[in-house]
Each structure stands twice: as C-alpha cells, then as structure tokens.
Protein backbone atom coordinates (compact mmCIF):
# COMPACT_ATOMS: atom_id res chain seq x y z
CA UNK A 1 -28.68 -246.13 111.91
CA UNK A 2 -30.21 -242.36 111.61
CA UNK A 3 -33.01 -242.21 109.27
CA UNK A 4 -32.35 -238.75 107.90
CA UNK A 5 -36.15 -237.13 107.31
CA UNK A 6 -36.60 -234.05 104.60
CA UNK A 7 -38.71 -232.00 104.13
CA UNK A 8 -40.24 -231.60 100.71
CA UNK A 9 -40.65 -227.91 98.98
CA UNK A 10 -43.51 -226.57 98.45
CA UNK A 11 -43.58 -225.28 94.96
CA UNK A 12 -45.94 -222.23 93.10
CA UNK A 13 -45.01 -223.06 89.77
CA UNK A 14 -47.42 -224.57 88.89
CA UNK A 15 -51.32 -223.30 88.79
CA UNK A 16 -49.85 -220.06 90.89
CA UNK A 17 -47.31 -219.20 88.62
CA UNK A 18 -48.96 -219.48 85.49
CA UNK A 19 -51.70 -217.47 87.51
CA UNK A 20 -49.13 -214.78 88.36
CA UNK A 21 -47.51 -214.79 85.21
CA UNK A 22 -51.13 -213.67 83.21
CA UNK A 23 -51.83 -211.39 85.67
CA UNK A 24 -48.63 -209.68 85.11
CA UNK A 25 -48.10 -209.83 81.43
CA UNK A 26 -51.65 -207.94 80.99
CA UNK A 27 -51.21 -205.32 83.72
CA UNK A 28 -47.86 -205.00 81.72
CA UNK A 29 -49.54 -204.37 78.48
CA UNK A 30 -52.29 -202.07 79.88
CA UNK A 31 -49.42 -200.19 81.38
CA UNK A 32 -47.49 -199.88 78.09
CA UNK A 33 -51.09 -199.33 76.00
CA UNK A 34 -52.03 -196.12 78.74
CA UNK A 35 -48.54 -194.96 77.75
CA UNK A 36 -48.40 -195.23 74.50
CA UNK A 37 -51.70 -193.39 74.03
CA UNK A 38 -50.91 -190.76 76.85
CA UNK A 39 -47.44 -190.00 75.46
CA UNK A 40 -49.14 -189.36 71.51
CA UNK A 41 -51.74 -187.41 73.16
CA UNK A 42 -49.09 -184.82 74.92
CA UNK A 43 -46.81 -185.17 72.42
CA UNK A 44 -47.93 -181.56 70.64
CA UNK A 45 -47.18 -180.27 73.59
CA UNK A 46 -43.33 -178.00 73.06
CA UNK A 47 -41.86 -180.12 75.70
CA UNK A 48 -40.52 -183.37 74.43
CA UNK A 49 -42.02 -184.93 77.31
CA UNK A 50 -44.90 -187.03 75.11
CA UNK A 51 -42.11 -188.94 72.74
CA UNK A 52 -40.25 -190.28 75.79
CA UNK A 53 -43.43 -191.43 77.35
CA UNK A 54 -44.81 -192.83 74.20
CA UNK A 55 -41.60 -194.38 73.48
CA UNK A 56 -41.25 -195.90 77.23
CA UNK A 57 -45.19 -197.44 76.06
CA UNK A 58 -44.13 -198.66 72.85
CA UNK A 59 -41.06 -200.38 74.62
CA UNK A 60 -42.94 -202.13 77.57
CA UNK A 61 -45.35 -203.45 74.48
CA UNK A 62 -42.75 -204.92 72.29
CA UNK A 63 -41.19 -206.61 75.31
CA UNK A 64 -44.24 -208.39 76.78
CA UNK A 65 -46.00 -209.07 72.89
CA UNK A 66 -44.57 -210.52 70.14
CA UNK A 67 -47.71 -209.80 68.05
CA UNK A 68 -46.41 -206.20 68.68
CA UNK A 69 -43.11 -206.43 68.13
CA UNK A 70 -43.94 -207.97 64.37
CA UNK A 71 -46.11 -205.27 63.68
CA UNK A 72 -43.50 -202.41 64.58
CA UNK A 73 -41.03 -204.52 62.56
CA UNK A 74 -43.56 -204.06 59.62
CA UNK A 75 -44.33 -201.13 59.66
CA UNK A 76 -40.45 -200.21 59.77
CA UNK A 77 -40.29 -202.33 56.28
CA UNK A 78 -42.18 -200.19 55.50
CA UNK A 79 -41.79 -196.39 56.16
CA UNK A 80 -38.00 -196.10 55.85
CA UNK A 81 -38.06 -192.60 57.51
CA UNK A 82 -39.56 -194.27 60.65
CA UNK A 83 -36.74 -197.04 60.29
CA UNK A 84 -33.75 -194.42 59.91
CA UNK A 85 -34.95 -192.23 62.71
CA UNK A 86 -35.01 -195.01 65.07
CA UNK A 87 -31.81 -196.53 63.92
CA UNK A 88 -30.80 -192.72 64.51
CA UNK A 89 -32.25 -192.30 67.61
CA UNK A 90 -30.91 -195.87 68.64
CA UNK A 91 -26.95 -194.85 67.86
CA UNK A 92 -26.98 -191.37 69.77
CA UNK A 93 -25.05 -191.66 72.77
CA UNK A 94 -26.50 -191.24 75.46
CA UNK A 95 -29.93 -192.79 74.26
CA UNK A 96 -31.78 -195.09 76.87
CA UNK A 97 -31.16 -198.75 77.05
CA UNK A 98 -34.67 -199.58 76.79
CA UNK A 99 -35.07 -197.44 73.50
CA UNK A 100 -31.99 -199.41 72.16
CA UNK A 101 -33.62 -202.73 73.24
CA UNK A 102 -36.89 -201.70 71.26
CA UNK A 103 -34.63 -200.48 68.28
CA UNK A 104 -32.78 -203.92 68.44
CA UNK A 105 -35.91 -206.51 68.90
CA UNK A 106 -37.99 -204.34 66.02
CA UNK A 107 -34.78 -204.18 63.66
CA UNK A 108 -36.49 -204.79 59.89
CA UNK A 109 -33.46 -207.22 58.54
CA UNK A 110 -34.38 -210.44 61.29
C-alpha cells in the first residue's frame, strides 16, 4: 500500500493577519481623517469639489469605525436639516454608492 504524504498549509492568519489587519484599518482612517479635513478646508472654494472629497472622508471613516459611525448617527438625531439633506442627497439618482452606504449605516431610526 501507497502511503499518500500532504503537505500542510502554511497559514498568515494568525499573528500576520491580525498584524496586517491594524496596519490597514489605521492607514484607512488616516486616509479618511486627511480627507475629511482637506475636503472642509476647500469646500469654500465655488467648485463643489470639497463636499465630494469630504464626503468620500466621512465615508471611508464610518466604514472602518464604529465609534464614528455612532457619532454621525447622533448628531443626525440631532440636527434634522443635516438628517433630511442626507436622506436627500442619498435618494437622488445618480448619487454614489458609497454616499448611499454612509446614508444607510448612519440612518438615525437603527
């Protein structure tokens, strides 16, 4: 009889990927942080170019932090203008999937 020999795989799941997983969620968040700030710093600027970057920030932080995400869903408790222009912004049609994601995940009534 054959003995049938196999080879085991190697796995980087565990200290590697919890290694590469940290070092991607924060150079995530610094991304969406720079952003955020950039876009609200060009966004007196007549071109609506500032908005879309800010909101392309704001949407890269609510996906990688929950911490976030509750805080943009309290502030649109809050200021109900804020919460019926997204909602707005969110139902247009040809608005971004990733602005409809952040509209979605930040909704007030979960």
């Amino acid at each position: 009889m054959r003995k049938i020999v196999t080879m085991k795989k190697i796995s980087f799941k565990g200290i590697f990927g919890s290694i590469i997983h940290f070092i991607c969620t924060h150079t995530m968040l610094t991304l969406g942080w720079f952003l955020l700030i950039f876009g609200l710093i060009t966004a007196p600027i007549p071109l609506p170019i500032g908005q879309f970057i800010a909101l392309i920030g704001l949407s890269i932080l609510v996906s990688h932090s929950p911490k976030i995400q509750r805080g943009v869903q309290k502030l649109r408790r809050k200021v109900t203008l804020l919460n019926k222009g997204m909602t707005y912004l969110a139902s247009m049609r040809y608005c971004p999937l990733f602005i409809q994601d952040v509209v979605r995940k930040t909704s007030p009534d979960l």
